[in-house]
PDB file of N, CA and C in Angstrom:
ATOM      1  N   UNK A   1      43.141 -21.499  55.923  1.00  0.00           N
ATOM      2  CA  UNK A   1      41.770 -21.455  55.478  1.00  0.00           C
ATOM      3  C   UNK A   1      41.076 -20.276  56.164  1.00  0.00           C
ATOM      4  N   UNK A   2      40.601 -19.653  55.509  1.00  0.00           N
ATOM      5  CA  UNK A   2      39.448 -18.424  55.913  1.00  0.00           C
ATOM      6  C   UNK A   2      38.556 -19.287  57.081  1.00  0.00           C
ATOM      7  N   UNK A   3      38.250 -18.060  57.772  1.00  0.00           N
ATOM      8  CA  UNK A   3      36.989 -18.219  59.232  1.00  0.00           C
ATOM      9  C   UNK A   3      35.759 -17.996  58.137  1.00  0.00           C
ATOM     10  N   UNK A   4      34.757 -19.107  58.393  1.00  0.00           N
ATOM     11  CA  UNK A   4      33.628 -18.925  58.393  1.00  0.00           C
ATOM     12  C   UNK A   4      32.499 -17.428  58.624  1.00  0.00           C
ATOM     13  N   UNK A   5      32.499 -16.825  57.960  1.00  0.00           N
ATOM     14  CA  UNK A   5      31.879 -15.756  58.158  1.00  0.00           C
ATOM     15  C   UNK A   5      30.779 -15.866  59.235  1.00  0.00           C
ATOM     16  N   UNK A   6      30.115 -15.202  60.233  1.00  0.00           N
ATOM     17  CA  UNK A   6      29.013 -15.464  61.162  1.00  0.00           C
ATOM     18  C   UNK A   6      27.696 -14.606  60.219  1.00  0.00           C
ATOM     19  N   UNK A   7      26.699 -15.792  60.382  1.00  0.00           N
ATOM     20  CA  UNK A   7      25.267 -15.630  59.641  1.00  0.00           C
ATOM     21  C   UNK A   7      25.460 -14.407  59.773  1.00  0.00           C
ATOM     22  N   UNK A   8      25.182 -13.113  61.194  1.00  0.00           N
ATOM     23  CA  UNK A   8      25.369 -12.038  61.367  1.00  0.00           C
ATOM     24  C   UNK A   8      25.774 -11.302  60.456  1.00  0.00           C
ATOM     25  N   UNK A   9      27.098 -11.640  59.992  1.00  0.00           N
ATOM     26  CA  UNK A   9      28.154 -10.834  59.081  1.00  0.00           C
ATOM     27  C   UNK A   9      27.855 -11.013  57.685  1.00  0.00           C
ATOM     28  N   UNK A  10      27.128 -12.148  56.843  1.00  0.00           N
ATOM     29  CA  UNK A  10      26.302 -12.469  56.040  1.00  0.00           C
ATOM     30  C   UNK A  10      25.439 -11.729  55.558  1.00  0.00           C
ATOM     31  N   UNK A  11      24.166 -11.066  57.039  1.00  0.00           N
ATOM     32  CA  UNK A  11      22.584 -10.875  56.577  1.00  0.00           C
ATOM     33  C   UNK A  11      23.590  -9.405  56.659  1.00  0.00           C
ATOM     34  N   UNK A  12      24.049  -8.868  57.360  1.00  0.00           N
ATOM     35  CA  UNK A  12      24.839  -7.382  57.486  1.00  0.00           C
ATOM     36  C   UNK A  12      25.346  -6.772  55.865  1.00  0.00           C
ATOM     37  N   UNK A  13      26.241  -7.848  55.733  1.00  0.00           N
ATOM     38  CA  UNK A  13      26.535  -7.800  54.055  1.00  0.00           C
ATOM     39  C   UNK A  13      25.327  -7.555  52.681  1.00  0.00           C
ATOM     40  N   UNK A  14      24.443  -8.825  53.026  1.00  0.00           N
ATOM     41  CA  UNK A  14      23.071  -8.195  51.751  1.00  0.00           C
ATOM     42  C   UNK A  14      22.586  -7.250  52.423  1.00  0.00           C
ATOM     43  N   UNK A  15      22.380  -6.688  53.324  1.00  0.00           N
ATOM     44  CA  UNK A  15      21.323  -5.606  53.775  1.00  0.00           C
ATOM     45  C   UNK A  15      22.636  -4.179  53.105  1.00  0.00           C
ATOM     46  N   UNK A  16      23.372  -4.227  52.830  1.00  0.00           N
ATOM     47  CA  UNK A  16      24.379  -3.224  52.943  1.00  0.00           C
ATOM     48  C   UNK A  16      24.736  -3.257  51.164  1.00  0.00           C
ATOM     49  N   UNK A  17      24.181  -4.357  50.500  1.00  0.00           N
ATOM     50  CA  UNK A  17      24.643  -4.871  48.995  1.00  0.00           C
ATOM     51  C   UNK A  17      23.840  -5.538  48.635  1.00  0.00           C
ATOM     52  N   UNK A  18      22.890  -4.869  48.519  1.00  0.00           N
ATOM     53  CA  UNK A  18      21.406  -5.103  47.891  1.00  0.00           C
ATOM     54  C   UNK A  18      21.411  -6.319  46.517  1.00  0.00           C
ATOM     55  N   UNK A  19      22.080  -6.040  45.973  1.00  0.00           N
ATOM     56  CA  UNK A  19      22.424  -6.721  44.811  1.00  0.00           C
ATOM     57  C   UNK A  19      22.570  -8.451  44.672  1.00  0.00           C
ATOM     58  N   UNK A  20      23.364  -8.837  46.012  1.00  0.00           N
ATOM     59  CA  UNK A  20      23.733  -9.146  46.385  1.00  0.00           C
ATOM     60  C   UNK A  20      22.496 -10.655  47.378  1.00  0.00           C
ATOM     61  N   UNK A  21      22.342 -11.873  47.403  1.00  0.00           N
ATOM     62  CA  UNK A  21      21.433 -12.710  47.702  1.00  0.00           C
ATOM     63  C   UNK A  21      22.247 -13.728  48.655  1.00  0.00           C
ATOM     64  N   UNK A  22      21.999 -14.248  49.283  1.00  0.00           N
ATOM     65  CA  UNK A  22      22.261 -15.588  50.426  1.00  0.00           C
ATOM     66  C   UNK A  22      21.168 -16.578  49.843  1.00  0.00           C
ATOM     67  N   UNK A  23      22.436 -17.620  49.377  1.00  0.00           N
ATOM     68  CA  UNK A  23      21.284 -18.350  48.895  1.00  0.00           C
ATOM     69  C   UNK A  23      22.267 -20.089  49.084  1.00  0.00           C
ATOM     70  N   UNK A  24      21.390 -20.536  50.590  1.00  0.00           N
ATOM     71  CA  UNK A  24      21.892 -21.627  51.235  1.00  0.00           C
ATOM     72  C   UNK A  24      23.161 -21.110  51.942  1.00  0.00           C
ATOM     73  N   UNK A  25      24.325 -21.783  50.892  1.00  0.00           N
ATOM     74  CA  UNK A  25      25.722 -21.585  51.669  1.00  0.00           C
ATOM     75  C   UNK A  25      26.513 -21.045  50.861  1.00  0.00           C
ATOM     76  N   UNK A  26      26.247 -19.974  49.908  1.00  0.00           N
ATOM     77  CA  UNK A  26      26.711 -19.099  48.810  1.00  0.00           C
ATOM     78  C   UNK A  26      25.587 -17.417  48.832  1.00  0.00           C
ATOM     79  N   UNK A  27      26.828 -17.241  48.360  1.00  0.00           N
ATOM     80  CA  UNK A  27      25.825 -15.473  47.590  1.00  0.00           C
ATOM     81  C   UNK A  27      25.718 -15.380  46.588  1.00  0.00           C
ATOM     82  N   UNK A  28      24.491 -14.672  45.862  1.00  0.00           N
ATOM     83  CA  UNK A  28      24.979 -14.556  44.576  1.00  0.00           C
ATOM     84  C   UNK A  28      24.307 -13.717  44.020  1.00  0.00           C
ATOM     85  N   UNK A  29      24.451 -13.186  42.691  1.00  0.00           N
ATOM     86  CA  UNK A  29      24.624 -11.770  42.345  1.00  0.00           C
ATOM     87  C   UNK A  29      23.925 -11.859  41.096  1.00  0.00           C
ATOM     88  N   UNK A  30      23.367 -11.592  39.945  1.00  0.00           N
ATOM     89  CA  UNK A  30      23.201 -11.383  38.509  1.00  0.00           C
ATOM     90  C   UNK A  30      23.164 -10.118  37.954  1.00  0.00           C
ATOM     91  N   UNK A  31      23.768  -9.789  36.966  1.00  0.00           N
ATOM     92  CA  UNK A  31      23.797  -8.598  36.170  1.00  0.00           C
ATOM     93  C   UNK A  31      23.272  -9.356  34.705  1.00  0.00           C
ATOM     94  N   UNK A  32      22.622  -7.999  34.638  1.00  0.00           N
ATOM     95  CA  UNK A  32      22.106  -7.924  33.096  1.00  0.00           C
ATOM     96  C   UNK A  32      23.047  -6.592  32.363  1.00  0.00           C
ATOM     97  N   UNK A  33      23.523  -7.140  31.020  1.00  0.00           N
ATOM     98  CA  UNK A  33      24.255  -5.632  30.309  1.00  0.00           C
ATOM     99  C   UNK A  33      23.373  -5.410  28.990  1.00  0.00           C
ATOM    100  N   UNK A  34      23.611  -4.638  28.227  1.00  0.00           N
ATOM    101  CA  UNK A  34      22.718  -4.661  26.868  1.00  0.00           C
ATOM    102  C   UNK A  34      23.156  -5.495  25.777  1.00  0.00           C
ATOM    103  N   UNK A  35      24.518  -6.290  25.769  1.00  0.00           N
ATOM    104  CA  UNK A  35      24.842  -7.291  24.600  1.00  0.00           C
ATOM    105  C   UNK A  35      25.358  -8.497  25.462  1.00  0.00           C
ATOM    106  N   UNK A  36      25.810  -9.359  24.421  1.00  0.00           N
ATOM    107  CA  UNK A  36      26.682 -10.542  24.630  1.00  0.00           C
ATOM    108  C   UNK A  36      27.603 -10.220  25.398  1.00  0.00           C
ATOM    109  N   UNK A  37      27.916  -9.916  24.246  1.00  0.00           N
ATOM    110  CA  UNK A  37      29.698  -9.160  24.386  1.00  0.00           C
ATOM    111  C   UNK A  37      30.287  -8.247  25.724  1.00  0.00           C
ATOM    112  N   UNK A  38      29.273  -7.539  26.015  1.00  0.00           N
ATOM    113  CA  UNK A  38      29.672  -6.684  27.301  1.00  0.00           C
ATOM    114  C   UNK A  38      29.554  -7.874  28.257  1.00  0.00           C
ATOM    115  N   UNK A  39      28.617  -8.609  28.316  1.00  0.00           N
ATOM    116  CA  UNK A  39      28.434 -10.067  29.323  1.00  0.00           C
ATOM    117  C   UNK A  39      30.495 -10.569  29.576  1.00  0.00           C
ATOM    118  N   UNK A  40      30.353 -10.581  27.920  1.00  0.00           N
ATOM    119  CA  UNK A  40      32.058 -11.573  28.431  1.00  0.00           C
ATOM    120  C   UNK A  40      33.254 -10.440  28.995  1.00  0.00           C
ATOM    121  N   UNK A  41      33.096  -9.188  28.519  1.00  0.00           N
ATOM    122  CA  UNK A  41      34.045  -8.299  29.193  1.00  0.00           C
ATOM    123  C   UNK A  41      34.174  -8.503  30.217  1.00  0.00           C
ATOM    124  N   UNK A  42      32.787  -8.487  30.781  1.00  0.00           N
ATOM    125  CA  UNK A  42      32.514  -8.165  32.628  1.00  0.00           C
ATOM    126  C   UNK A  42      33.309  -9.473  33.070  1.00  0.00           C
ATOM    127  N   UNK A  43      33.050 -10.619  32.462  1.00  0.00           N
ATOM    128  CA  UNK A  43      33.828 -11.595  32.865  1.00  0.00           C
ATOM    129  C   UNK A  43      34.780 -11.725  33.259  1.00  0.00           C
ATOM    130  N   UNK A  44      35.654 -11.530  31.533  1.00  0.00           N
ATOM    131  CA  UNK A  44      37.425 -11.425  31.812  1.00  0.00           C
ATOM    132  C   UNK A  44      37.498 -10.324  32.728  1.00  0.00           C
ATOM    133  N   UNK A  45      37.065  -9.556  32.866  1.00  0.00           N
ATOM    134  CA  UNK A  45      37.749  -8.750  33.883  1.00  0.00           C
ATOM    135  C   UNK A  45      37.481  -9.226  35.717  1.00  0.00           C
ATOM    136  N   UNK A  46      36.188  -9.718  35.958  1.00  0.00           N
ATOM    137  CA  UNK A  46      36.095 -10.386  36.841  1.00  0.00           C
ATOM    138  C   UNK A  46      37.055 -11.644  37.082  1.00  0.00           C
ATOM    139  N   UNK A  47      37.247 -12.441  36.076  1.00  0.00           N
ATOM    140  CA  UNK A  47      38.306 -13.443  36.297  1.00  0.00           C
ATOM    141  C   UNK A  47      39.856 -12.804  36.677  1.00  0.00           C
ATOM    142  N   UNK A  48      40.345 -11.454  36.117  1.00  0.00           N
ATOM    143  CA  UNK A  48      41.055 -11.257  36.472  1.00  0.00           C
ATOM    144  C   UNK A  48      41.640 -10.990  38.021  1.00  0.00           C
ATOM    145  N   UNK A  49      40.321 -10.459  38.496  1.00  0.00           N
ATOM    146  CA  UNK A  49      40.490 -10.169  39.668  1.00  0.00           C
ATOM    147  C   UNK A  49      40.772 -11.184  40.746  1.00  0.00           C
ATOM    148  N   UNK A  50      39.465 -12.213  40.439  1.00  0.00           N
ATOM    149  CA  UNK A  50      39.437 -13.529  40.946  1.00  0.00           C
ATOM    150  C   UNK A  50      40.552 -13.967  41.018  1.00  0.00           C
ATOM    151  N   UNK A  51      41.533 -14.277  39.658  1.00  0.00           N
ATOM    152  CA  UNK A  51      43.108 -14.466  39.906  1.00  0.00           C
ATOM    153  C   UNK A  51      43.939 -14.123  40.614  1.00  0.00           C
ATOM    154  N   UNK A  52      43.751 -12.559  40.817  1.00  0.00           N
ATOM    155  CA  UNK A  52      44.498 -11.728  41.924  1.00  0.00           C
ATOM    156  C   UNK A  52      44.389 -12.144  43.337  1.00  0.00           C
ATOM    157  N   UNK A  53      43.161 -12.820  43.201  1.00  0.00           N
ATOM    158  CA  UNK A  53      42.941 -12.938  44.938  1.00  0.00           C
ATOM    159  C   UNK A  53      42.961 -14.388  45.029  1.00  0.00           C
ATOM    160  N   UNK A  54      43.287 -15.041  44.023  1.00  0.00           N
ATOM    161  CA  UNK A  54      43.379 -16.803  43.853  1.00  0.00           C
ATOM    162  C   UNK A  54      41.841 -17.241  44.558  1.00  0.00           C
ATOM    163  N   UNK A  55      40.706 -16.297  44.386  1.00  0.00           N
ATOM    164  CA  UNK A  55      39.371 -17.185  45.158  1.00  0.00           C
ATOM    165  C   UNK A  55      38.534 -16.758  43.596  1.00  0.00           C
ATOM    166  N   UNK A  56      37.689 -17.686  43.284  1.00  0.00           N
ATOM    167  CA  UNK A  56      37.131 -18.016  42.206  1.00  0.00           C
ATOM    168  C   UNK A  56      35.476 -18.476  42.413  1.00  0.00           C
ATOM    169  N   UNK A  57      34.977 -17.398  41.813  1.00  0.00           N
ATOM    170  CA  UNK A  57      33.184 -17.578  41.896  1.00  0.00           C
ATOM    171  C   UNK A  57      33.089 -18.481  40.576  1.00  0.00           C
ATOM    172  N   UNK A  58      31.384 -19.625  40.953  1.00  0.00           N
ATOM    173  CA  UNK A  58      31.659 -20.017  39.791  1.00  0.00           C
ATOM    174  C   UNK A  58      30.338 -18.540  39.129  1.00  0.00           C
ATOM    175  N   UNK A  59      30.644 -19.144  37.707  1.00  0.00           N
ATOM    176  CA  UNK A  59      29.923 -18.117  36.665  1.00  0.00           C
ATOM    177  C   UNK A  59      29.455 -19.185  35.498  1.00  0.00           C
ATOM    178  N   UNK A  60      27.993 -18.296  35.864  1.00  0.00           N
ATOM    179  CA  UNK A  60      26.938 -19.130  34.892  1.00  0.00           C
ATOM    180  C   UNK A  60      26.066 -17.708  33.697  1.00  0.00           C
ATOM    181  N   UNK A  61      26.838 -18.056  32.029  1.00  0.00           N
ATOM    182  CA  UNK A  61      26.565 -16.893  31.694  1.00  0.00           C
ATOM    183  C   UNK A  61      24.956 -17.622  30.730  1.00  0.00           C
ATOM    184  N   UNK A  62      23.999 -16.599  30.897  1.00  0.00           N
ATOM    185  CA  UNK A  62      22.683 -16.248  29.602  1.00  0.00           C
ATOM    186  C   UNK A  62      22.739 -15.426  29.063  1.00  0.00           C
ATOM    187  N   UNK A  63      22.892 -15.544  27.518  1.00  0.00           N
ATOM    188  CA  UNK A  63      23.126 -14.487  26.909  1.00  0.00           C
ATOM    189  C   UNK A  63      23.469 -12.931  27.505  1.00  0.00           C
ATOM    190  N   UNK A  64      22.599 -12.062  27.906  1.00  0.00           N
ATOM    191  CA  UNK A  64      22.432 -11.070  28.543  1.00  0.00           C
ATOM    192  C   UNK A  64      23.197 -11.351  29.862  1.00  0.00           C
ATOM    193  N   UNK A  65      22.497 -12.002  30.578  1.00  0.00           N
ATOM    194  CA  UNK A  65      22.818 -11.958  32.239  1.00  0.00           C
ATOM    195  C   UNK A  65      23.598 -12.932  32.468  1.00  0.00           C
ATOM    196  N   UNK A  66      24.777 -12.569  33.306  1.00  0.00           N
ATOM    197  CA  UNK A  66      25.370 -13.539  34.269  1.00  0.00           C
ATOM    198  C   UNK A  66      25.147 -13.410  35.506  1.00  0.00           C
ATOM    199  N   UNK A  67      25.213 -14.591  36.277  1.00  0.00           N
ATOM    200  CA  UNK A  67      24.836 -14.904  37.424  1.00  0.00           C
ATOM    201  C   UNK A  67      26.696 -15.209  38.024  1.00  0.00           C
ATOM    202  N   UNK A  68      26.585 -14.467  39.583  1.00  0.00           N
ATOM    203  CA  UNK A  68      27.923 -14.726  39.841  1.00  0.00           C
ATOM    204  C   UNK A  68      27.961 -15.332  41.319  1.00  0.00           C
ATOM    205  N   UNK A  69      28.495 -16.882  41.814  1.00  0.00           N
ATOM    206  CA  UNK A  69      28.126 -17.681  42.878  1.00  0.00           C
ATOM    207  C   UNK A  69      29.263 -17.466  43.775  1.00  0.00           C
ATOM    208  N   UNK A  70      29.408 -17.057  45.114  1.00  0.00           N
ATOM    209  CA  UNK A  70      30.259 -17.230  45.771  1.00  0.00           C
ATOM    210  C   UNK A  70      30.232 -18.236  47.150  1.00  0.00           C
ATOM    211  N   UNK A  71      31.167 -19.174  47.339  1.00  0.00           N
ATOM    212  CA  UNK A  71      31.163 -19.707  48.093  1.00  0.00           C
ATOM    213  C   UNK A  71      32.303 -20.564  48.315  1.00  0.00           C
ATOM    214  N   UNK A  72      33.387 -20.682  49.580  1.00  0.00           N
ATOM    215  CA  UNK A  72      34.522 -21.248  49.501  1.00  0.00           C
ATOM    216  C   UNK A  72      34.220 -22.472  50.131  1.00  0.00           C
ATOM    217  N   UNK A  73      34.104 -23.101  49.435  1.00  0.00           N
ATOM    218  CA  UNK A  73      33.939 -24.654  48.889  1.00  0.00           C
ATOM    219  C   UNK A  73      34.569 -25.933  50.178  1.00  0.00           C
ATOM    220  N   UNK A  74      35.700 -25.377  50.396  1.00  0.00           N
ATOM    221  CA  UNK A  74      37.062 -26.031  51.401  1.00  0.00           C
ATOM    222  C   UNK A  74      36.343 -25.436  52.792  1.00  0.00           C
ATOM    223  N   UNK A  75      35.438 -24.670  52.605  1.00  0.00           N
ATOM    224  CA  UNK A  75      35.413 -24.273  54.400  1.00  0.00           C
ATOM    225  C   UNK A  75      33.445 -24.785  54.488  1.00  0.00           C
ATOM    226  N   UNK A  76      33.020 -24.553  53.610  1.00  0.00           N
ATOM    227  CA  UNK A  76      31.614 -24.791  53.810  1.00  0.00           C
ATOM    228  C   UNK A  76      30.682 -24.095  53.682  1.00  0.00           C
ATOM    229  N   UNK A  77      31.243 -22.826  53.216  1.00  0.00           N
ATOM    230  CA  UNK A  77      29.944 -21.669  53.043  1.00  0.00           C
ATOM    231  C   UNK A  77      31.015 -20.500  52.794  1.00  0.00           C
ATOM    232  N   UNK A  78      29.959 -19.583  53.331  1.00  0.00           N
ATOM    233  CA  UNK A  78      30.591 -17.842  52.880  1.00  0.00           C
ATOM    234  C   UNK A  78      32.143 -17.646  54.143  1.00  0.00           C
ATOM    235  N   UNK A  79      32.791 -17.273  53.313  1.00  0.00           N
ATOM    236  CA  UNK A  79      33.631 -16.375  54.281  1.00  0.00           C
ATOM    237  C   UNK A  79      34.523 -14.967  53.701  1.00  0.00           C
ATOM    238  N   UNK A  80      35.014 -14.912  54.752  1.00  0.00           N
ATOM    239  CA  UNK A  80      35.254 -13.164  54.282  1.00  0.00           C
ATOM    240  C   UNK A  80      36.257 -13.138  53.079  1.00  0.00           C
ATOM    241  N   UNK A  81      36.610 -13.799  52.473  1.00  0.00           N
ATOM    242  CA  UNK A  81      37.495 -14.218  50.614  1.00  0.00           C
ATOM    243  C   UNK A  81      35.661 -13.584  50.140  1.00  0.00           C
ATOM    244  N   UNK A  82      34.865 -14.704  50.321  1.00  0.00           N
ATOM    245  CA  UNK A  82      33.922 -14.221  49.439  1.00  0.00           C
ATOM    246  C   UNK A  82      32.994 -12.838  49.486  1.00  0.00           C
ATOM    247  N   UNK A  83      33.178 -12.474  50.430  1.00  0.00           N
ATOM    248  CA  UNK A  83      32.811 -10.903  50.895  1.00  0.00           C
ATOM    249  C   UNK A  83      33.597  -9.806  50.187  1.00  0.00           C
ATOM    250  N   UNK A  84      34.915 -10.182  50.212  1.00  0.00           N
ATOM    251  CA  UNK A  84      35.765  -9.214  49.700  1.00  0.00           C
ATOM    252  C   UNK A  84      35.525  -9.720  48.198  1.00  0.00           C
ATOM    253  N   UNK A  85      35.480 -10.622  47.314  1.00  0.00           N
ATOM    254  CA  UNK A  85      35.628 -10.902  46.170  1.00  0.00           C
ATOM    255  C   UNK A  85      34.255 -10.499  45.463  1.00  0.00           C
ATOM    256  N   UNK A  86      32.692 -10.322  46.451  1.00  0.00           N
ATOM    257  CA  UNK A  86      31.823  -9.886  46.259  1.00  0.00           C
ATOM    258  C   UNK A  86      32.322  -8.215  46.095  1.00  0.00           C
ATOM    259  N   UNK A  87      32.923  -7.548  47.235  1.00  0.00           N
ATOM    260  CA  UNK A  87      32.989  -6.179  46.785  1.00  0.00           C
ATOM    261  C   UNK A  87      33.884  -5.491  45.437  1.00  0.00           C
ATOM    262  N   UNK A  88      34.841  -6.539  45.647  1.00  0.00           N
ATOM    263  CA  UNK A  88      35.667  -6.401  44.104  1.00  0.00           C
ATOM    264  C   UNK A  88      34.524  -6.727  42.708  1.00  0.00           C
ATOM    265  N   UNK A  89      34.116  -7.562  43.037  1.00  0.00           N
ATOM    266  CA  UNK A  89      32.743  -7.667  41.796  1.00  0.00           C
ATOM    267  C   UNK A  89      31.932  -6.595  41.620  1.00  0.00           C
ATOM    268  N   UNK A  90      31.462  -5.895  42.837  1.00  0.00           N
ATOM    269  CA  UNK A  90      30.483  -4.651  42.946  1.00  0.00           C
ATOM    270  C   UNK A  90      31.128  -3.398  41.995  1.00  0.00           C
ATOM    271  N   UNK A  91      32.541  -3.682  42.131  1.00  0.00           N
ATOM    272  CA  UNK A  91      33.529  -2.118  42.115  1.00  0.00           C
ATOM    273  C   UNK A  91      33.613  -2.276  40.724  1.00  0.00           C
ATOM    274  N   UNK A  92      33.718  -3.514  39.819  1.00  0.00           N
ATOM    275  CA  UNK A  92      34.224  -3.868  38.913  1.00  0.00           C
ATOM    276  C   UNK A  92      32.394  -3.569  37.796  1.00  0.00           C
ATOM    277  N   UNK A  93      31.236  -3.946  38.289  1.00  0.00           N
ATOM    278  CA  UNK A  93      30.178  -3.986  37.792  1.00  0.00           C
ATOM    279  C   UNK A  93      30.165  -2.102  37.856  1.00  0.00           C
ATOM    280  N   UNK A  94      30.392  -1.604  38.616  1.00  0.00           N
ATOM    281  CA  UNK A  94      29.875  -0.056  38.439  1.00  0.00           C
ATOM    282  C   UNK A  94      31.028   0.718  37.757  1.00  0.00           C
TER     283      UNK A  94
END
């Protein structure tokens, strides 16, 4: 099981990934694209990644915007799976 990330390493992370929110014992993210359709691309391709790294955000799509939640569930909050799976999301959104 992943180490618990320290709050420290948390507020370090949004100040550094603006995008990016602490919210309770998760992060989380929303993008807006100009259709549906680009919404579900961003997806599958985010799921792919997620697969790669076997850690899985959940995803809550609105038309336009998805919202993307990270938090490893088995440990209790953020840890560095979800840090790294946040920057794979960042790399994957730009």
């Amino acid at each position: 099981m992943p180490d618990l990330e320290p709050h420290e390493s948390v507020i370090g992370f949004c100040a550094e990934h603006i995008d990016w929110v602490r919210d309770e014992d998760a992060l989380t993210r929303s993008v807006t694209l100009p259709t549906f359709p680009d919404v579900i691309m961003l997806v599958n391709r985010i799921a792919e990644a997620a697969e790669q790294m076997d850690h899985h955000p959940d995803i809550d799509i609105r038309w336009r915007t998805v919202t993307f939640t990270l938090s490893t569930h088995s440990a209790g909050g953020v840890t560095s799976l979800d840090l790294d799976l946040a920057r794979r999301i960042d790399a994957i959104v730009e």
